[in-house]
N, C-alpha and C. Protein backbone atom coordinates (compact mmCIF):
# COMPACT_ATOMS: atom_id res chain seq x y z
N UNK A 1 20.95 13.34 -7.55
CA UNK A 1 19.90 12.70 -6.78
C UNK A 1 20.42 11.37 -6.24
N UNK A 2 20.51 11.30 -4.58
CA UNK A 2 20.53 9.78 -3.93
C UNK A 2 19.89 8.97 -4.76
N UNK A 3 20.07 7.62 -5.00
CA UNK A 3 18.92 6.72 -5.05
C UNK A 3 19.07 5.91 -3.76
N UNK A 4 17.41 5.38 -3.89
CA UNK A 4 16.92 5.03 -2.52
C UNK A 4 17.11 3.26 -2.66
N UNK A 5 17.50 2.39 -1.71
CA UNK A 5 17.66 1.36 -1.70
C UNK A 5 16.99 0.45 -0.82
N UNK A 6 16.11 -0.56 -0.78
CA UNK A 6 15.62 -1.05 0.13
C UNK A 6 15.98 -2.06 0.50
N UNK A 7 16.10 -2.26 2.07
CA UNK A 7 16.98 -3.38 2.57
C UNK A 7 16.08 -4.57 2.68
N UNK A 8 16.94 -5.74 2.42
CA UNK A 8 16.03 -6.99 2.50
C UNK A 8 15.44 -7.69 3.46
N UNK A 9 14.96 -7.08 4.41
CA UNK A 9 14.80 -7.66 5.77
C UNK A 9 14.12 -8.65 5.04
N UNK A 10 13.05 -8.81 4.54
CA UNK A 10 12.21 -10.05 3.61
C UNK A 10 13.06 -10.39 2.43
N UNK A 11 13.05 -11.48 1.93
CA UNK A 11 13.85 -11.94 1.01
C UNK A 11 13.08 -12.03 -0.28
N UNK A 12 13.25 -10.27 -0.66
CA UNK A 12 12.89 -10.22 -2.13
C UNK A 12 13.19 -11.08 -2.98
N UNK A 13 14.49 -11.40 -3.04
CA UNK A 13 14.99 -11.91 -3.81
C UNK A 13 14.33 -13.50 -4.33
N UNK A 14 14.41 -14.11 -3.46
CA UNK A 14 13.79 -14.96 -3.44
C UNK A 14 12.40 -14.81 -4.09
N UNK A 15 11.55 -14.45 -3.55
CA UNK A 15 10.03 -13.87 -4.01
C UNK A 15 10.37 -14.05 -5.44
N UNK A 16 10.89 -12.96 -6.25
CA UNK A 16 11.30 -12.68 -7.10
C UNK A 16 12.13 -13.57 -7.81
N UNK A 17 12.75 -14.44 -7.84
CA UNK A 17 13.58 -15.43 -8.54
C UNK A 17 11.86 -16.94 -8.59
N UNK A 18 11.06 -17.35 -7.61
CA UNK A 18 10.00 -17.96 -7.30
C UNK A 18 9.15 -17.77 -8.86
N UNK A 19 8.52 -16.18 -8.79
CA UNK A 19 7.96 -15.66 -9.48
C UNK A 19 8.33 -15.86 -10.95
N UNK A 20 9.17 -15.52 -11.42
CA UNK A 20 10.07 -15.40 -12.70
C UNK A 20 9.59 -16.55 -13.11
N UNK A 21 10.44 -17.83 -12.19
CA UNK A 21 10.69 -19.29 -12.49
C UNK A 21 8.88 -19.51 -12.93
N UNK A 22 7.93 -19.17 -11.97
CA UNK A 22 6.45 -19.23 -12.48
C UNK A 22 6.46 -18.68 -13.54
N UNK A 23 6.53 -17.97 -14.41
CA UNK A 23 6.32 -16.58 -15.27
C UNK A 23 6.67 -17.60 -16.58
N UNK A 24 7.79 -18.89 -15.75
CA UNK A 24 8.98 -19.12 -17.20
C UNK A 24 10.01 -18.18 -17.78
N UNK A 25 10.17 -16.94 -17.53
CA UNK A 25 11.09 -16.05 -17.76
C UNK A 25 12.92 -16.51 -17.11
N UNK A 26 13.84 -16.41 -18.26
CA UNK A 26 14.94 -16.69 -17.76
C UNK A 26 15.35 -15.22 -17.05
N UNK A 27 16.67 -15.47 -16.73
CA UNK A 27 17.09 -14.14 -16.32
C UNK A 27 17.49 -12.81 -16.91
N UNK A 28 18.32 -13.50 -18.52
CA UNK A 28 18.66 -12.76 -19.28
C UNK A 28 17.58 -12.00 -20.09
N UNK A 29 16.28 -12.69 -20.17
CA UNK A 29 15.17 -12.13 -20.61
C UNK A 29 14.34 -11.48 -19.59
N UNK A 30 14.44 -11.77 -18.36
CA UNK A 30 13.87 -10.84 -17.63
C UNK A 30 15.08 -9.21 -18.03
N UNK A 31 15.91 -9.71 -17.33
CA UNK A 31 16.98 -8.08 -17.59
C UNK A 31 16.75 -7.30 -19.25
N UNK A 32 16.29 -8.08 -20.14
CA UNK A 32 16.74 -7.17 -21.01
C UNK A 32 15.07 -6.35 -21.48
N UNK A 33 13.57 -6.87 -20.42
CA UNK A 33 12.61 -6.99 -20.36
C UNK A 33 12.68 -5.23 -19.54
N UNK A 34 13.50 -5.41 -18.77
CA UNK A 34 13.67 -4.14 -17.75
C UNK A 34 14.43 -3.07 -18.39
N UNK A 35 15.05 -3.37 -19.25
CA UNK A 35 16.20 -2.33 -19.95
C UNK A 35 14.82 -1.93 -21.22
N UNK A 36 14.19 -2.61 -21.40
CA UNK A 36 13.45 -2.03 -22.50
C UNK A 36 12.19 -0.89 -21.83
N UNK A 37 12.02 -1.24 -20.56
CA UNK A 37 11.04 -0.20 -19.51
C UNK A 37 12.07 1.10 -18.74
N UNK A 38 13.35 1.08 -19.34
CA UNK A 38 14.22 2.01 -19.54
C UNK A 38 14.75 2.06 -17.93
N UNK A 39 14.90 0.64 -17.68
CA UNK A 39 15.51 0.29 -16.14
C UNK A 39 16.64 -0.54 -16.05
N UNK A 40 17.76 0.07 -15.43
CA UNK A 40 19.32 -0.23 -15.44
C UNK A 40 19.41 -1.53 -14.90
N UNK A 41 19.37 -2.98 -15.72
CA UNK A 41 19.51 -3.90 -14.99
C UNK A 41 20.28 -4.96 -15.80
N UNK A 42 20.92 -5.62 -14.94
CA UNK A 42 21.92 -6.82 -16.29
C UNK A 42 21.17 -8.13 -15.57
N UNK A 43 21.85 -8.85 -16.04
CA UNK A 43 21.20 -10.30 -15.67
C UNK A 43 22.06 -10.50 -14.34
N UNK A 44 23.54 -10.44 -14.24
CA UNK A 44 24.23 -10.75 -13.48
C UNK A 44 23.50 -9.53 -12.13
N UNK A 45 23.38 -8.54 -12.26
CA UNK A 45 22.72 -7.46 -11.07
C UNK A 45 21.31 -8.56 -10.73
N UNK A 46 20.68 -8.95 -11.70
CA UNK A 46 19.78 -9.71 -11.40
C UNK A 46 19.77 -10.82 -10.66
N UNK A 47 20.82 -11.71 -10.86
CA UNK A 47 21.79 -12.83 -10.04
C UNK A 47 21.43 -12.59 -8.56
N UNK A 48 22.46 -11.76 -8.49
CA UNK A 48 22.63 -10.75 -7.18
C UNK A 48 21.61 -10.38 -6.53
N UNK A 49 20.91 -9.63 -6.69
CA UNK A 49 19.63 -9.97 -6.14
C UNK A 49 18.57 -10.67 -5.75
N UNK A 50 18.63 -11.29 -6.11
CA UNK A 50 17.80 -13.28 -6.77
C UNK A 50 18.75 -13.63 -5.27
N UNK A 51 20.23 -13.61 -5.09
CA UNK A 51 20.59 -14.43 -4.48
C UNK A 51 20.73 -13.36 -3.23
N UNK A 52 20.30 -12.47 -2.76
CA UNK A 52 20.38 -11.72 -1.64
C UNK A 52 22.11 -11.14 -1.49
N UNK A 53 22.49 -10.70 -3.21
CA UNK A 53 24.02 -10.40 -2.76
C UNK A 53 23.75 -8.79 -2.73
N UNK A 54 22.60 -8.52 -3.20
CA UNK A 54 22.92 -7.03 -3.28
C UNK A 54 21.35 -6.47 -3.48
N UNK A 55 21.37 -5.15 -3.29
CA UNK A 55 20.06 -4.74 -2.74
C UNK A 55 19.53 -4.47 -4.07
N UNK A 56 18.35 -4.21 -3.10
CA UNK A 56 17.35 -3.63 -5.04
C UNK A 56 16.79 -2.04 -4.76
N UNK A 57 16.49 -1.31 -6.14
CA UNK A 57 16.35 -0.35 -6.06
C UNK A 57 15.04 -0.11 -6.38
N UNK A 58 14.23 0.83 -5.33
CA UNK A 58 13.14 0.78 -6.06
C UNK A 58 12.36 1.28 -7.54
N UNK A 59 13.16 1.69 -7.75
CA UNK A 59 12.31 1.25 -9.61
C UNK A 59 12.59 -0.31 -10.23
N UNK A 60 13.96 -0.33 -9.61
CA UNK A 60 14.02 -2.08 -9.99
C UNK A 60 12.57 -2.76 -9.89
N UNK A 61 12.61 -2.25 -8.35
CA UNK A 61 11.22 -3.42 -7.95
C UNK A 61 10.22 -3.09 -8.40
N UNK A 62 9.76 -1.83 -8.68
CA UNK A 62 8.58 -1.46 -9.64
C UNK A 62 8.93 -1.93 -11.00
N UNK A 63 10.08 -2.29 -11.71
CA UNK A 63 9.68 -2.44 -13.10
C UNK A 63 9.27 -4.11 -13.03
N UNK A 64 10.34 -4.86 -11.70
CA UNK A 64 9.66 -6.31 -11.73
C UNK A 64 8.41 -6.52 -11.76
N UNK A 65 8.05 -5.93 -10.97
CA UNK A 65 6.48 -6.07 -10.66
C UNK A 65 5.65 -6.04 -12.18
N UNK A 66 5.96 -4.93 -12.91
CA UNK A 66 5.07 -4.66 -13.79
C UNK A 66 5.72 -5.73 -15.18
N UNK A 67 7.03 -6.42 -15.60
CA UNK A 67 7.05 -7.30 -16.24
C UNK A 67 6.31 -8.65 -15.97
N UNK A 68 6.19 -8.98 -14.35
CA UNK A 68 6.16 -10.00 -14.16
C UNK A 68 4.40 -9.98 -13.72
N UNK A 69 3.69 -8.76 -14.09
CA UNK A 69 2.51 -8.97 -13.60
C UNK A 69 2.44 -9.39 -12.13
N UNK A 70 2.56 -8.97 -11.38
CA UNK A 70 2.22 -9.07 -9.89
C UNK A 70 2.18 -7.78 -9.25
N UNK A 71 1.61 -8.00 -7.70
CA UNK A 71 1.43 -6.99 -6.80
C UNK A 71 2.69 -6.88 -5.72
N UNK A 72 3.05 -5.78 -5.03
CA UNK A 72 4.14 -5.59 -4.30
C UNK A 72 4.14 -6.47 -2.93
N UNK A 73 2.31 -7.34 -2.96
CA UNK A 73 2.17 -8.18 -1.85
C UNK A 73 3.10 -9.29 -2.58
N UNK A 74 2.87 -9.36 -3.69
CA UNK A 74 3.45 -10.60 -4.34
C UNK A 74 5.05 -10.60 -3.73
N UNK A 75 5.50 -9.68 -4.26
CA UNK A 75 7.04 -9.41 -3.69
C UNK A 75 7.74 -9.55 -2.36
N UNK A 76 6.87 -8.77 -1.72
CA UNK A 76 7.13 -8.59 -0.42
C UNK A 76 6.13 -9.79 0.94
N UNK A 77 6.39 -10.58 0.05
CA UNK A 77 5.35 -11.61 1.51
C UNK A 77 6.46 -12.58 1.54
N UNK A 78 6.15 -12.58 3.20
CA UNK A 78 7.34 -13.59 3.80
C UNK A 78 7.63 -15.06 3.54
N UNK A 79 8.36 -15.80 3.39
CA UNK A 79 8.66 -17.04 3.21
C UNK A 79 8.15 -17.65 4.75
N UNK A 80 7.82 -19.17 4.69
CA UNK A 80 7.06 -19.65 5.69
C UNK A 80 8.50 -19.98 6.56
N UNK A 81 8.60 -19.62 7.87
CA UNK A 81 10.05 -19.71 8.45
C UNK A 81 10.66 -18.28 8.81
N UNK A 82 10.36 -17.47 8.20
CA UNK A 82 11.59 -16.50 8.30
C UNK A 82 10.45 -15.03 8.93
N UNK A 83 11.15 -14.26 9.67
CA UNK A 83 10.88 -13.34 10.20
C UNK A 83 11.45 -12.35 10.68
């Protein structure tokens, strides 16, 4: 089975690194938060993403969502500037 990858035209990453930092969650505890919802993620993949080096997958982004308590608006809404 492909897995499906979604491109960042919006800067998940960001969103998502914002969020966390609200949450108080470090990184290493977010990743090992996702490995326990039985989702392939290290801290450093987490990095990477956070910093727009590399894409996310969507279960990634579904398991963020559901550690970090938020909605996929949460994720996916644009930074003020960018389009």
């Amino acid at each position: 089975m492909m897995q499906q990858k979604i491109k960042q035209d919006i800067n998940i990453g960001a969103n998502i690194r914002d969020l966390r930092l609200r949450c108080d969650i470090g990184q290493t505890e977010m990743a090992i938060k996702l490995q326990l919802l039985g989702i392939d993620m290290t801290r450093v993949a987490l990095y990477k993403i956070e910093s727009g080096e590399q894409h996310i997958q969507a279960t990634q982004l579904r398991g963020i969502r559901d550690v970090l308590g938020v909605t996929y608006d949460d994720l996916l809404k644009e930074q003020e500037g960018m389009q």
